[in-house]
C-alpha atoms as a PDB file:
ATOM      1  CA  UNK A   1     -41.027  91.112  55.803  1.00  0.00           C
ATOM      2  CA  UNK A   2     -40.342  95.185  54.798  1.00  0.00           C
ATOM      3  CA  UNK A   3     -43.398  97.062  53.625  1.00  0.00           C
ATOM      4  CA  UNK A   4     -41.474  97.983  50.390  1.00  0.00           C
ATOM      5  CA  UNK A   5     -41.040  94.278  49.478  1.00  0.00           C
ATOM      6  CA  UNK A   6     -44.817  93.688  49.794  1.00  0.00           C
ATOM      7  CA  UNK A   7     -44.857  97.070  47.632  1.00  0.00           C
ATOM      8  CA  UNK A   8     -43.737  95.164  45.192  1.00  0.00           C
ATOM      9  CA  UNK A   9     -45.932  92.026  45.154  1.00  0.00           C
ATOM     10  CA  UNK A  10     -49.285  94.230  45.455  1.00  0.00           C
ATOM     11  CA  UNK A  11     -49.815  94.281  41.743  1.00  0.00           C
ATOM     12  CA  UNK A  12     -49.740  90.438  41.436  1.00  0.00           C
ATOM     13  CA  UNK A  13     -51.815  89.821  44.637  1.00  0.00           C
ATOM     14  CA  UNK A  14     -54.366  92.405  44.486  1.00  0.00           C
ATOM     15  CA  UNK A  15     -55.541  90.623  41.031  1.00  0.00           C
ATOM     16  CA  UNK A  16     -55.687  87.189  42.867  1.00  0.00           C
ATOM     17  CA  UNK A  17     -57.593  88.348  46.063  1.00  0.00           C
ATOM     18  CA  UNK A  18     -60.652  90.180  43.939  1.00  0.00           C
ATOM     19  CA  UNK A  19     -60.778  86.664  42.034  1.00  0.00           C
ATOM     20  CA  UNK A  20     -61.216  84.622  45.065  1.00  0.00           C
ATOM     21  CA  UNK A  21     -63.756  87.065  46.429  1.00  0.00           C
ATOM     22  CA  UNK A  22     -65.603  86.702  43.074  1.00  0.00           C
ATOM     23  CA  UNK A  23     -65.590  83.079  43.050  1.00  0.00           C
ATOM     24  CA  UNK A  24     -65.898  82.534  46.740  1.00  0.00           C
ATOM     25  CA  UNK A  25     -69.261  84.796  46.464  1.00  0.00           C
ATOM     26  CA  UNK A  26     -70.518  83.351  43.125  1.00  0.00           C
ATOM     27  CA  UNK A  27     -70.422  79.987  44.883  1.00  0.00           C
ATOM     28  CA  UNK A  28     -71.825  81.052  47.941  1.00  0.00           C
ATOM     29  CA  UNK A  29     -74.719  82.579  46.155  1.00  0.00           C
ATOM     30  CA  UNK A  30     -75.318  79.200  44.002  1.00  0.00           C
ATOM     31  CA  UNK A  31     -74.986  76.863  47.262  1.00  0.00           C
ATOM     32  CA  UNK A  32     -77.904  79.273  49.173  1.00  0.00           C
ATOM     33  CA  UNK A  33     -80.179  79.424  46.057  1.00  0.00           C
ATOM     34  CA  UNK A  34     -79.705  75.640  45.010  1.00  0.00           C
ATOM     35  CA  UNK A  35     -81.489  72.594  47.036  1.00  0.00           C
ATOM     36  CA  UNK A  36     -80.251  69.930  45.056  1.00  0.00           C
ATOM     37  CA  UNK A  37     -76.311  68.866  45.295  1.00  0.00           C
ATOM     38  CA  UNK A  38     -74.232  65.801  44.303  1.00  0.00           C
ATOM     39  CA  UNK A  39     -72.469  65.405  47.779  1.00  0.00           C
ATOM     40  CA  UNK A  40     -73.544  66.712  50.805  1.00  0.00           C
ATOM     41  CA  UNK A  41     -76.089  69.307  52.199  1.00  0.00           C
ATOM     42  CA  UNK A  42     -76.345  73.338  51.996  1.00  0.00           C
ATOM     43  CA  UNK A  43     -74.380  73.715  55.499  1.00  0.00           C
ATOM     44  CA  UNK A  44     -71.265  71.485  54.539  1.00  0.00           C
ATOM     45  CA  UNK A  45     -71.272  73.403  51.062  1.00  0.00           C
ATOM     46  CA  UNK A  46     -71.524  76.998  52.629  1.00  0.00           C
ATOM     47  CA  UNK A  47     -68.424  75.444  55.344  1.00  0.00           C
ATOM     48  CA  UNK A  48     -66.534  74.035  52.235  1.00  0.00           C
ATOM     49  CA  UNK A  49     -66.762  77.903  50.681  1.00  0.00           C
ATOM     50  CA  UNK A  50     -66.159  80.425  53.184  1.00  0.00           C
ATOM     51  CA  UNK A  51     -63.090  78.153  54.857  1.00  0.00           C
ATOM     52  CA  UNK A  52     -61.184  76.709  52.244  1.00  0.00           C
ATOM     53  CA  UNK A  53     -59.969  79.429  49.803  1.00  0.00           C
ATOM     54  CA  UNK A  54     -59.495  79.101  46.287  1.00  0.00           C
ATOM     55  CA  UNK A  55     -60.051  75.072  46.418  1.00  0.00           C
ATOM     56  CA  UNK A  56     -63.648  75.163  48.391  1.00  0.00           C
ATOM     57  CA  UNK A  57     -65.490  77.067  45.418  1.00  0.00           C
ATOM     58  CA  UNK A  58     -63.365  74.991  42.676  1.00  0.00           C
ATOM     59  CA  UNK A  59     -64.692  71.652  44.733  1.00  0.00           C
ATOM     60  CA  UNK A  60     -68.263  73.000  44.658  1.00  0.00           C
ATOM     61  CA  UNK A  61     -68.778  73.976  41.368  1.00  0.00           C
ATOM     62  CA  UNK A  62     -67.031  70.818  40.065  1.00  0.00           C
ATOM     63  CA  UNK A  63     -67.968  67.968  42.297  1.00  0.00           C
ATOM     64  CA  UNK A  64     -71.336  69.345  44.656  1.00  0.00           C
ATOM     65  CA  UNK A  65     -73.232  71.693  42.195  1.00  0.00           C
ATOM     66  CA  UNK A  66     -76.369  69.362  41.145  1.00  0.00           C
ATOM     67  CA  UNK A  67     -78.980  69.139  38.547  1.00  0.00           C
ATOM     68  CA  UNK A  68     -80.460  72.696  38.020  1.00  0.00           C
END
C-alpha cells in the first residue's frame, strides 16, 4: 500500500480509531467499577474489551452490563 493512498483515508479513519478508544475505555472503566454482570465475571469482561475491537464494548454494554 503507498503512503499517499493511506493519505487519503486518514480523515475517515482517524474519526473511527478515537471512537473505539472512547468506547473501548468507557467500557473498561464500567466493567472495573461494576460487580454485578448478566454473563460472566470481571476478567472475561475486561478480555471481551481490550481484544475484540469495536464488537467487545458493543457486547458488554448490551448483553453483560447488570443491574446498577
Amino acid at each position: 500500500m503507498d503512503l499517499t493512498m493511506l493519505k487519503e483515508y486518514f480523515p475517515f479513519l482517524i474519526p473511527l480509531v478515537i471512537l473505539q478508544l472512547v468506547l473501548s475505555i468507557t467500557a473498561l472503566i464500567h466493567v472495573l467499577r461494576h460487580p454485578r454482570y448478566r454473563f460472566g465475571n470481571k476478567v472475561m469482561w475486561v478480555l471481551v474489551v481490550l481484544f475484540i475491537q469495536f464488537i467487545g464494548p458493543a457486547l458488554y454494554f448490551t448483553l453483560g452490563r447488570g443491574e446498577e
